[in-house]
C-alpha atoms as a PDB file:
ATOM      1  CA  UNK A   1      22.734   7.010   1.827  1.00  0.00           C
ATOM      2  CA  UNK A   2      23.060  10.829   2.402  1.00  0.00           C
ATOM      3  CA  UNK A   3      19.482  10.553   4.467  1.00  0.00           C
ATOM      4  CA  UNK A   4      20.711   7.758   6.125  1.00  0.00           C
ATOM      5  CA  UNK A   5      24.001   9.328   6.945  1.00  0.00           C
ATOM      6  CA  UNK A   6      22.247  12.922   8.533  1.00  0.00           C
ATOM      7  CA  UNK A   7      19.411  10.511  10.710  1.00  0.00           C
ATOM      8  CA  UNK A   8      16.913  10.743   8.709  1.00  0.00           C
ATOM      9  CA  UNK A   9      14.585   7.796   8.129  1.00  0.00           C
ATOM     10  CA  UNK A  10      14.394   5.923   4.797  1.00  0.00           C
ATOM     11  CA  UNK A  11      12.640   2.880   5.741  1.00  0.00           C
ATOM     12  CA  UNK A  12       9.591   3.804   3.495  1.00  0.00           C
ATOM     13  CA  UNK A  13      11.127   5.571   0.430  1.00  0.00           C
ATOM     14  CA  UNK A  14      10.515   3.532  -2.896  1.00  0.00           C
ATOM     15  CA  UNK A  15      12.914   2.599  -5.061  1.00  0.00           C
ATOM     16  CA  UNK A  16      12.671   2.564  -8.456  1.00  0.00           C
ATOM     17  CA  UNK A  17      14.654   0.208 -10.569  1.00  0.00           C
ATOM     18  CA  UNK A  18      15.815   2.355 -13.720  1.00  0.00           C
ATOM     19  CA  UNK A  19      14.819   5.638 -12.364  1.00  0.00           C
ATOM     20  CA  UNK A  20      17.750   7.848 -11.772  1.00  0.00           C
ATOM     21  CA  UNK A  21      17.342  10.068  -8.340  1.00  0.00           C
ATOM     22  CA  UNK A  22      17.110  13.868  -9.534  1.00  0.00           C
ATOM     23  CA  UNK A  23      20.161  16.142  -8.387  1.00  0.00           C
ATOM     24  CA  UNK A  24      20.552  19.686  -8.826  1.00  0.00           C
ATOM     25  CA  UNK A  25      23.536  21.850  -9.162  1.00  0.00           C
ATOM     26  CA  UNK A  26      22.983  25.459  -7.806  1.00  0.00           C
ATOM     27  CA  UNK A  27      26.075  27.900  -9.064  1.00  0.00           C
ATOM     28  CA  UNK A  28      26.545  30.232  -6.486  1.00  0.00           C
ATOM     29  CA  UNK A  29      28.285  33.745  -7.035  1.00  0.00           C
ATOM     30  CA  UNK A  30      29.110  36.023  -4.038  1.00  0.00           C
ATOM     31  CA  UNK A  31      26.876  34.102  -1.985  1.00  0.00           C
ATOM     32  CA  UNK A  32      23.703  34.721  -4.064  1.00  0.00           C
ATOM     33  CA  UNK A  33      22.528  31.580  -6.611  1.00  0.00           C
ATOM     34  CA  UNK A  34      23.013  32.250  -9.985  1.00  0.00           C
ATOM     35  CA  UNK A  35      21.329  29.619 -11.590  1.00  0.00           C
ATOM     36  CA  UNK A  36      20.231  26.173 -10.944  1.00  0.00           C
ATOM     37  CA  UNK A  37      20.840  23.043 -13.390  1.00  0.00           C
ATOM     38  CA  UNK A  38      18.822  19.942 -12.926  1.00  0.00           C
ATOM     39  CA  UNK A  39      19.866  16.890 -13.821  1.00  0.00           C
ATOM     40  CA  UNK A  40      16.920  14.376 -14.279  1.00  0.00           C
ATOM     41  CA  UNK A  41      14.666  12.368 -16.299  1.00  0.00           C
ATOM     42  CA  UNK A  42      10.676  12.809 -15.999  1.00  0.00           C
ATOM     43  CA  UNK A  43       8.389   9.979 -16.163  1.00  0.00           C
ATOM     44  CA  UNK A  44       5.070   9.322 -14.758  1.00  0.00           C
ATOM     45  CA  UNK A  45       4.435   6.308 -12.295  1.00  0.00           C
ATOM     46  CA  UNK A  46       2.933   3.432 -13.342  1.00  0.00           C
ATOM     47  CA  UNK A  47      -0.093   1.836 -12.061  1.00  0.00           C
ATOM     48  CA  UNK A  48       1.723  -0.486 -10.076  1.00  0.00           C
ATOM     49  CA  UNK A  49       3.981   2.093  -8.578  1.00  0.00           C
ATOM     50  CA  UNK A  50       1.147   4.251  -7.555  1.00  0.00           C
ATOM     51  CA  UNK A  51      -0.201   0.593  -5.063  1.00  0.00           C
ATOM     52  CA  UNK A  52       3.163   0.823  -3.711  1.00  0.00           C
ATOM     53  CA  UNK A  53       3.271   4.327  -2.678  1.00  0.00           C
ATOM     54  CA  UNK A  54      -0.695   4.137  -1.294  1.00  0.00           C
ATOM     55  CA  UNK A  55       0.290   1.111   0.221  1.00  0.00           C
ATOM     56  CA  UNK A  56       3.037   2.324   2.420  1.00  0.00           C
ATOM     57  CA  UNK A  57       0.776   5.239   2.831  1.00  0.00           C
ATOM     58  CA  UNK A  58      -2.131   3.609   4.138  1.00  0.00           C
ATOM     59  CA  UNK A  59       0.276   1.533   6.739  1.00  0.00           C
ATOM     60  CA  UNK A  60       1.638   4.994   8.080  1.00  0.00           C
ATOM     61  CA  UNK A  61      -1.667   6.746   8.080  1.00  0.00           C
ATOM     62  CA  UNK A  62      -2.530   5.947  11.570  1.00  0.00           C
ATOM     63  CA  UNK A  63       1.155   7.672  12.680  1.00  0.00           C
ATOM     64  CA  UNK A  64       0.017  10.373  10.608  1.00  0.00           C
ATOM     65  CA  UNK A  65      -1.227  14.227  11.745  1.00  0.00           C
ATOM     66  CA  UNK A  66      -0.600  15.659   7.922  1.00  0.00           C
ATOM     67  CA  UNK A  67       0.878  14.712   4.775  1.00  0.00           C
ATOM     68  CA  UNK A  68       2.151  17.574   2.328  1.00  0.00           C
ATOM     69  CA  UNK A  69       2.176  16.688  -1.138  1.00  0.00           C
ATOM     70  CA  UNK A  70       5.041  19.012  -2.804  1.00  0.00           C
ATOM     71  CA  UNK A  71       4.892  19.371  -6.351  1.00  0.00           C
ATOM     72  CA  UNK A  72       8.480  19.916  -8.086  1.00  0.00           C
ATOM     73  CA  UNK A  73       6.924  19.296 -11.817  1.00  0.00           C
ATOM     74  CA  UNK A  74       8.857  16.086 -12.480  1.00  0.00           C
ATOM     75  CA  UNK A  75       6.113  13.685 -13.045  1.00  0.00           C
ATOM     76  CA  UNK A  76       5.534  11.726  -9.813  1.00  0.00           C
ATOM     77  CA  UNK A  77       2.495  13.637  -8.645  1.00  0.00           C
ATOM     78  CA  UNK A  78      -0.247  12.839 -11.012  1.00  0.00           C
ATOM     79  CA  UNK A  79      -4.399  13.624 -10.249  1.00  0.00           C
ATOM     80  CA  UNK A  80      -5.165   9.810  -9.856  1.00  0.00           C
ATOM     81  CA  UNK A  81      -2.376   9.879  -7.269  1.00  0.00           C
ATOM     82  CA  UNK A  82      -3.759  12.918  -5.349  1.00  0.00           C
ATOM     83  CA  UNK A  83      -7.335  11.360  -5.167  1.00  0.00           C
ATOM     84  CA  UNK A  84      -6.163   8.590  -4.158  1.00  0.00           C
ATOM     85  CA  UNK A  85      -3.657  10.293  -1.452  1.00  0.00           C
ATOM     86  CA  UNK A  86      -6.824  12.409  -0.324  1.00  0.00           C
ATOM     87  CA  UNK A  87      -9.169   9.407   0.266  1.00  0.00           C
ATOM     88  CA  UNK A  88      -6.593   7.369   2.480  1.00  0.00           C
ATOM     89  CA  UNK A  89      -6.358  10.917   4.576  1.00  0.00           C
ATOM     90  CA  UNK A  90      -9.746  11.555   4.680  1.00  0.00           C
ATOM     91  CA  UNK A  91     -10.248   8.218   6.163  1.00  0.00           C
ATOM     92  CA  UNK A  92      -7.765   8.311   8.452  1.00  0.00           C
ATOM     93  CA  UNK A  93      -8.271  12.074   9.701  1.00  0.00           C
ATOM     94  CA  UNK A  94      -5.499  13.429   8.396  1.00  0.00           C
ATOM     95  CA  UNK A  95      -4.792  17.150   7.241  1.00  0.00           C
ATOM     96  CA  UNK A  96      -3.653  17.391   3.978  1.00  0.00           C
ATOM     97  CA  UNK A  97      -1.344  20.436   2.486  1.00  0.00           C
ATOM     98  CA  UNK A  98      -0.325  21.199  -0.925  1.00  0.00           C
ATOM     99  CA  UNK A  99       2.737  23.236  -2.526  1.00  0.00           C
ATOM    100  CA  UNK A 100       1.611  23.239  -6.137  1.00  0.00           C
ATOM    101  CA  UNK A 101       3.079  23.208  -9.482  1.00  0.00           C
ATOM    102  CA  UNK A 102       0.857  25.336 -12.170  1.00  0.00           C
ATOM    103  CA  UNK A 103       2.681  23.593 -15.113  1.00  0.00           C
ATOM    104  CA  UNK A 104       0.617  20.335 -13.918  1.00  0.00           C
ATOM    105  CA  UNK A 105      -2.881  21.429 -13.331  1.00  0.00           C
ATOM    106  CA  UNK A 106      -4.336  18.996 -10.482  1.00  0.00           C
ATOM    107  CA  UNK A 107      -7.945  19.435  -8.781  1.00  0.00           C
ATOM    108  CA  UNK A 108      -6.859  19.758  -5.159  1.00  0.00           C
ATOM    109  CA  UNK A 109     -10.554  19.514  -4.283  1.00  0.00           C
ATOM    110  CA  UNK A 110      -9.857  18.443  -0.195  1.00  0.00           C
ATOM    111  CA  UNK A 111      -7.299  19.482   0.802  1.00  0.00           C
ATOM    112  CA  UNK A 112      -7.023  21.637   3.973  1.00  0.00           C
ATOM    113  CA  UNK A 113      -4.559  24.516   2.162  1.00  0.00           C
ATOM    114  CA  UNK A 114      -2.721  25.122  -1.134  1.00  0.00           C
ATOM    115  CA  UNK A 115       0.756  27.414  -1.383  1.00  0.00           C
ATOM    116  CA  UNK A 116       1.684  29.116  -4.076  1.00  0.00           C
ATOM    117  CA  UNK A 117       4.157  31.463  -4.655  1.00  0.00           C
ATOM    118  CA  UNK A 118       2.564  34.642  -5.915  1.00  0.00           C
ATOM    119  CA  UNK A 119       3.864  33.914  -9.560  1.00  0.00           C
ATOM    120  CA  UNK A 120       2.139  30.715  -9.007  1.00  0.00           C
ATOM    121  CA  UNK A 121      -1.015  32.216  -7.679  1.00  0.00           C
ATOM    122  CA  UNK A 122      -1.234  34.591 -11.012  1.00  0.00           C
ATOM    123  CA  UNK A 123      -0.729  32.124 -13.333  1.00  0.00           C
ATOM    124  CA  UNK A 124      -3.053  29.070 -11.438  1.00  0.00           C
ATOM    125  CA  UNK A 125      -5.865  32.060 -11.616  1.00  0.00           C
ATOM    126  CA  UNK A 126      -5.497  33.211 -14.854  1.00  0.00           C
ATOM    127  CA  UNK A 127      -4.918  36.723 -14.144  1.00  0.00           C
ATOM    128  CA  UNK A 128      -2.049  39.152 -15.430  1.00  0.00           C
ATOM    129  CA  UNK A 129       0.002  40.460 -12.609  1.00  0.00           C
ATOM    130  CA  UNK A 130       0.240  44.115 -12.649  1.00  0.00           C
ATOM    131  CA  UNK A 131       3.986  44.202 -10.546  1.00  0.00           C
ATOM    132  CA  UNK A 132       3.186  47.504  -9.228  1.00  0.00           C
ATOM    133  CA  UNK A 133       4.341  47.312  -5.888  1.00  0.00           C
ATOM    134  CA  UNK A 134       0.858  48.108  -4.203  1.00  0.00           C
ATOM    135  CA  UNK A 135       0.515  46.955  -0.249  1.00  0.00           C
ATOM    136  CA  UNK A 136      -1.190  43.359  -0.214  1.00  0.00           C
ATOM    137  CA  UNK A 137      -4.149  44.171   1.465  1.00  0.00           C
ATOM    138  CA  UNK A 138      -4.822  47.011  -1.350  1.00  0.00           C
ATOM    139  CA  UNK A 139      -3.849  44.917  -4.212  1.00  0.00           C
ATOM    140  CA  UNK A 140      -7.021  44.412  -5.781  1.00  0.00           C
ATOM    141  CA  UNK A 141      -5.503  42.205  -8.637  1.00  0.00           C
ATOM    142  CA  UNK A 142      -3.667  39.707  -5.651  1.00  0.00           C
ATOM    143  CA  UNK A 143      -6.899  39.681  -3.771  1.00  0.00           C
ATOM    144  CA  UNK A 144      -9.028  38.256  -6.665  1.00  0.00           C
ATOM    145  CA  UNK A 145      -6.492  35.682  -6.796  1.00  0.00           C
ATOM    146  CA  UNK A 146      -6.795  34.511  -3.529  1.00  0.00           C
ATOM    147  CA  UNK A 147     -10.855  34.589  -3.851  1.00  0.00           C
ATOM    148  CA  UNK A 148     -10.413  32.583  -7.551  1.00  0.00           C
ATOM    149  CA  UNK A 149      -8.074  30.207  -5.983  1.00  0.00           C
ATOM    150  CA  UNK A 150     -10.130  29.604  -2.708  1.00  0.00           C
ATOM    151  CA  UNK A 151     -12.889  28.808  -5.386  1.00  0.00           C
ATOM    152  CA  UNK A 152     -11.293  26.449  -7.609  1.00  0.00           C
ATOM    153  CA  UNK A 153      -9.228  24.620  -5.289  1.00  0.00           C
ATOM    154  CA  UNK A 154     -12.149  24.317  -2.695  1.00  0.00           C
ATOM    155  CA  UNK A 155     -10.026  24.547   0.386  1.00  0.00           C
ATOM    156  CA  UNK A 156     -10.109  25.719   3.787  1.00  0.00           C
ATOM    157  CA  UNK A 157      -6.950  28.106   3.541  1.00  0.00           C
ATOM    158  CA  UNK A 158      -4.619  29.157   0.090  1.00  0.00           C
ATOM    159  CA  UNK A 159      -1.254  30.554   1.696  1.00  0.00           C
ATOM    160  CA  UNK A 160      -0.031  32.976  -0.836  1.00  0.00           C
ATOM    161  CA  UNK A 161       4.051  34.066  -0.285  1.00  0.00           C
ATOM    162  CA  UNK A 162       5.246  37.368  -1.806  1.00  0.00           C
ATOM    163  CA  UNK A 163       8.789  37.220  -1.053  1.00  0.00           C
ATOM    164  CA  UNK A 164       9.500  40.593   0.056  1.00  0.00           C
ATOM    165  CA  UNK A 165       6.709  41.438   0.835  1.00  0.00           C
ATOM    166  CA  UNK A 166       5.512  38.242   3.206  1.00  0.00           C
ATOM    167  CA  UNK A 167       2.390  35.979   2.858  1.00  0.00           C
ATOM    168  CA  UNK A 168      -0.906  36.433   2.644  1.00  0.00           C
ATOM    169  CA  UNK A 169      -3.285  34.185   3.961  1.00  0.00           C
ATOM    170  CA  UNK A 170      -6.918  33.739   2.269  1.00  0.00           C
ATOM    171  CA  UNK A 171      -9.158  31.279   4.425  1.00  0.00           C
ATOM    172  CA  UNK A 172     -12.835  30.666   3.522  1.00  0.00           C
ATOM    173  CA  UNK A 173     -15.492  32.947   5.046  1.00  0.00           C
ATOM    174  CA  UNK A 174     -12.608  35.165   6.862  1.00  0.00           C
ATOM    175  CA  UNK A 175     -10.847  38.324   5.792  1.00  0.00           C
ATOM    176  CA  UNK A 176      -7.453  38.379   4.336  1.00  0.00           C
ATOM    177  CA  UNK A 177      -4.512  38.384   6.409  1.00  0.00           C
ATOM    178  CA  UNK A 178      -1.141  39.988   5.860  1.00  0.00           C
ATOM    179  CA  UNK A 179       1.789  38.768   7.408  1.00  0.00           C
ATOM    180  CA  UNK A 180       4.930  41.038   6.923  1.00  0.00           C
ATOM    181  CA  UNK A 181       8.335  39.430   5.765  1.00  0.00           C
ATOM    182  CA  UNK A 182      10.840  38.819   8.852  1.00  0.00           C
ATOM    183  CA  UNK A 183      13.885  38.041   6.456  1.00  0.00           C
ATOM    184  CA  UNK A 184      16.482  40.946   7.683  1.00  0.00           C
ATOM    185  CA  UNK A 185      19.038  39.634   4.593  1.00  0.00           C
ATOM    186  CA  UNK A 186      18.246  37.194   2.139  1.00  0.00           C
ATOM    187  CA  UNK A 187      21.073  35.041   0.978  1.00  0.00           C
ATOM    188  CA  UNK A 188      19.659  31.943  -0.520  1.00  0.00           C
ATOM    189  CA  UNK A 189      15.991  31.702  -1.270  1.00  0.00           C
ATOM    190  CA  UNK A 190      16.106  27.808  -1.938  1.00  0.00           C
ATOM    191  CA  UNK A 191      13.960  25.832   0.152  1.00  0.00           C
ATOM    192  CA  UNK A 192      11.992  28.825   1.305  1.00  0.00           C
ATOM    193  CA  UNK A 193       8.794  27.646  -0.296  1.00  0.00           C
ATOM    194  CA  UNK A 194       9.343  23.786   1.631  1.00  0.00           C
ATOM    195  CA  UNK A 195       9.927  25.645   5.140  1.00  0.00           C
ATOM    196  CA  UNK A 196       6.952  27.383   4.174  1.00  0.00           C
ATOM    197  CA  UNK A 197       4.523  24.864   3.622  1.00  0.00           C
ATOM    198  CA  UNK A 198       6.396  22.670   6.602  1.00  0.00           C
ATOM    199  CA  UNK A 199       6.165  24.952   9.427  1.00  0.00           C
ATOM    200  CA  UNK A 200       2.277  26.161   8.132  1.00  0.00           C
ATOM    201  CA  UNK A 201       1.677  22.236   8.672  1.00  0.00           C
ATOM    202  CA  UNK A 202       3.650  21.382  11.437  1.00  0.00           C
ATOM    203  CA  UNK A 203       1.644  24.305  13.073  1.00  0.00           C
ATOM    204  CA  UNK A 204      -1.913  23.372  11.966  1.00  0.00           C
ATOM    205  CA  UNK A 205      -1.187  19.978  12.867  1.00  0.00           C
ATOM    206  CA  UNK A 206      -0.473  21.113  16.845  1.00  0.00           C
ATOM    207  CA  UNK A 207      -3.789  22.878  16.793  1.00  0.00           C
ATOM    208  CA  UNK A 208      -2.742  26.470  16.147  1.00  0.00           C
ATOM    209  CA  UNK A 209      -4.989  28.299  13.933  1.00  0.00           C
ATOM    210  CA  UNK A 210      -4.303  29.710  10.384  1.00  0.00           C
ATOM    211  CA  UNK A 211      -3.392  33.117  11.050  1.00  0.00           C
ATOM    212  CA  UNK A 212      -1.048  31.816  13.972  1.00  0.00           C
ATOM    213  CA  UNK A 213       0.560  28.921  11.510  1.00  0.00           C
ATOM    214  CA  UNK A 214       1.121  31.226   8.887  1.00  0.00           C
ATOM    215  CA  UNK A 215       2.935  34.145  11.466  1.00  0.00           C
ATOM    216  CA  UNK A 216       5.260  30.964  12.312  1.00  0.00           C
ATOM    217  CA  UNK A 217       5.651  29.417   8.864  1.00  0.00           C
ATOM    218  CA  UNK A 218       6.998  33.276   7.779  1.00  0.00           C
ATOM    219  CA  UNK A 219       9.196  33.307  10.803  1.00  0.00           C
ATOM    220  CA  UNK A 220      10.441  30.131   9.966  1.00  0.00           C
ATOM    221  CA  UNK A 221      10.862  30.939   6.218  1.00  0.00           C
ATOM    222  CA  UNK A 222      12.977  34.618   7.324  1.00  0.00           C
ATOM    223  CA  UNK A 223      15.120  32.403   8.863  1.00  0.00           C
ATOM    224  CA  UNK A 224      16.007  29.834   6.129  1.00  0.00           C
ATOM    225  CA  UNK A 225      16.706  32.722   3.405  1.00  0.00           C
ATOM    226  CA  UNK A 226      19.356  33.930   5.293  1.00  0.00           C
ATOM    227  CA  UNK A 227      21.381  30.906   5.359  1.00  0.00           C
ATOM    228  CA  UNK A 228      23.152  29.675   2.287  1.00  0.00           C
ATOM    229  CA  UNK A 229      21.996  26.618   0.267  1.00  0.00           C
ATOM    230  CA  UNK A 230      18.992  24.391   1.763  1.00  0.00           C
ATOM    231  CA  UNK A 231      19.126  24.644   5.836  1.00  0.00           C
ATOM    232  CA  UNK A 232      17.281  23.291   8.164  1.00  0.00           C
ATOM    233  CA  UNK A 233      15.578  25.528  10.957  1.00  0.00           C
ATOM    234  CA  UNK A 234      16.514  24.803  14.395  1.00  0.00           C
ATOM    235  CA  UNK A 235      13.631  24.911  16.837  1.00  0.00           C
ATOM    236  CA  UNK A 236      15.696  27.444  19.074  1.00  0.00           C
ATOM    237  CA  UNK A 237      15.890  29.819  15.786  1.00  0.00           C
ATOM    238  CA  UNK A 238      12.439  29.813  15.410  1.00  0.00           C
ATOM    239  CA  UNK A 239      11.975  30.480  19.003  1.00  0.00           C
ATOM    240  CA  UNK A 240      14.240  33.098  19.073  1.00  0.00           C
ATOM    241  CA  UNK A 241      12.592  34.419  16.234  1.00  0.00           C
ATOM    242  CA  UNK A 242       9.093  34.301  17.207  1.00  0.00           C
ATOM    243  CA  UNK A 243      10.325  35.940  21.418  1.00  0.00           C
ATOM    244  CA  UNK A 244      12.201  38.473  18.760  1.00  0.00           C
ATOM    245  CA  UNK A 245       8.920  39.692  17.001  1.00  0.00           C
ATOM    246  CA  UNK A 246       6.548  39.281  19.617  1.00  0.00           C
ATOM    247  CA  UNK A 247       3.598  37.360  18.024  1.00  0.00           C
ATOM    248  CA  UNK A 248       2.302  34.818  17.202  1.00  0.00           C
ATOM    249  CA  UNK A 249       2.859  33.551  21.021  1.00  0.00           C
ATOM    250  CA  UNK A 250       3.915  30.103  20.976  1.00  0.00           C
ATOM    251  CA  UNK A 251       4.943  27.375  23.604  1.00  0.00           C
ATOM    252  CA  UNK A 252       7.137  23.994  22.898  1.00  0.00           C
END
């Protein structure tokens, strides 16, 4: 009903009879969130759940430039579902883009990129992270990371964000690539990961290349932290944005 009521379609979400939908209270405190409290019960889809979701998949495929598979940890996203996600794609030609959740190892063998946060990246690698502030390019310990994860998850690109201290982009057979924050006050950082991984997309998918999707995806991300709760980023922000900085050049 909410989805409905803002315009946004519903016509293929699943329902699932007995399954409560998740909702999360955020406690907010002079406009910074406190803490979050989810209210929810985890289960993993059944066999004949998992034909329902490939089915409506495999009827929008042909609609489709790239599907991002977001993993919040509460069961739905299971490895027979992500090979099975990844072969419909591959048939169809479309990109595929991952925000991952380490507490549910998946091979994401195919897929064009994989996001992590940099507590994410650590912990997917199996590497301590030393915290010591140094520049990302000179951060020997984050740079293995992206090399370990570009090996294990076989993909073209692994986006890594460092909060304040912007992304860094490790794509196979090219040197990294650092891409300073652009948040000028940071409010709110929920949804900043999702506006990550949705602009990176959004971007690949309209032909831009990596370096230039991940300059926009931060630009877009700057812009969501400074608004309070989840927001939405207007394409005029992100213009405005993007004219403010200078790069990545970008058109409509």
């Amino acid at each position: 009903q909410t989805l409905g009521d803002n315009g946004i379609g519903v016509a293929h979400l699943l329902e699932v009879p007995g399954f409560p939908t998740i909702t999360k209270t955020r406690v907010v405190a002079r406009h910074q969130q406190v803490v979050r409290i989810d209210h929810e019960r985890k289960t993993k889809p059944d066999a004949s759940q998992i034909e329902r979701i490939l089915a409506e998949l495999k009827s929008l495929a042909p609609s489709l430039d790239g599907i991002i598979i977001e993993d919040y940890g509460k069961g739905l996203v299971t490895q027979d579902l992500v090979d099975a996600v990844c072969a419909v794609a591959k048939e169809a030609g479309v990109l595929v883009t991952v925000d991952p959740n380490p507490k549910n190892p998946i091979a994401w063998a195919g897929v064009a990129t994989v996001k992590p946060n940099r507590i994410e990246a650590f912990q997917e690698a199996g590497i301590e992270d030393p915290h010591d502030g140094t520049a990302p390019l000179e951060d020997e310990a984050l740079l293995e990371v992206g090399r370990r994860l570009l090996e294990k998850w076989r993909s073209d690109h692994v986006l890594i964000t460092l909060g304040e201290q912007g992304m860094l982009l490790m794509s196979a057979g090219s040197d990294p690539f650092h891409i300073p924050t652009m948040a000028k006050e940071v409010f709110d950082v929920s949804g900043a990961g999702d506006t990550a991984i949705a602009v990176f997309t959004m971007a690949l998918c309209a032909g831009a290349d990596a370096r230039v999707a991940a300059q926009l995806s931060n630009q877009a991300s700057g812009i969501v932290v400074g608004k309070l709760g989840t927001a939405p980023v207007e394409r005029g922000e992100l213009r405005k944005a993007v004219a403010a900085a200078g790069n990545p050049p970008v058109s409509e």
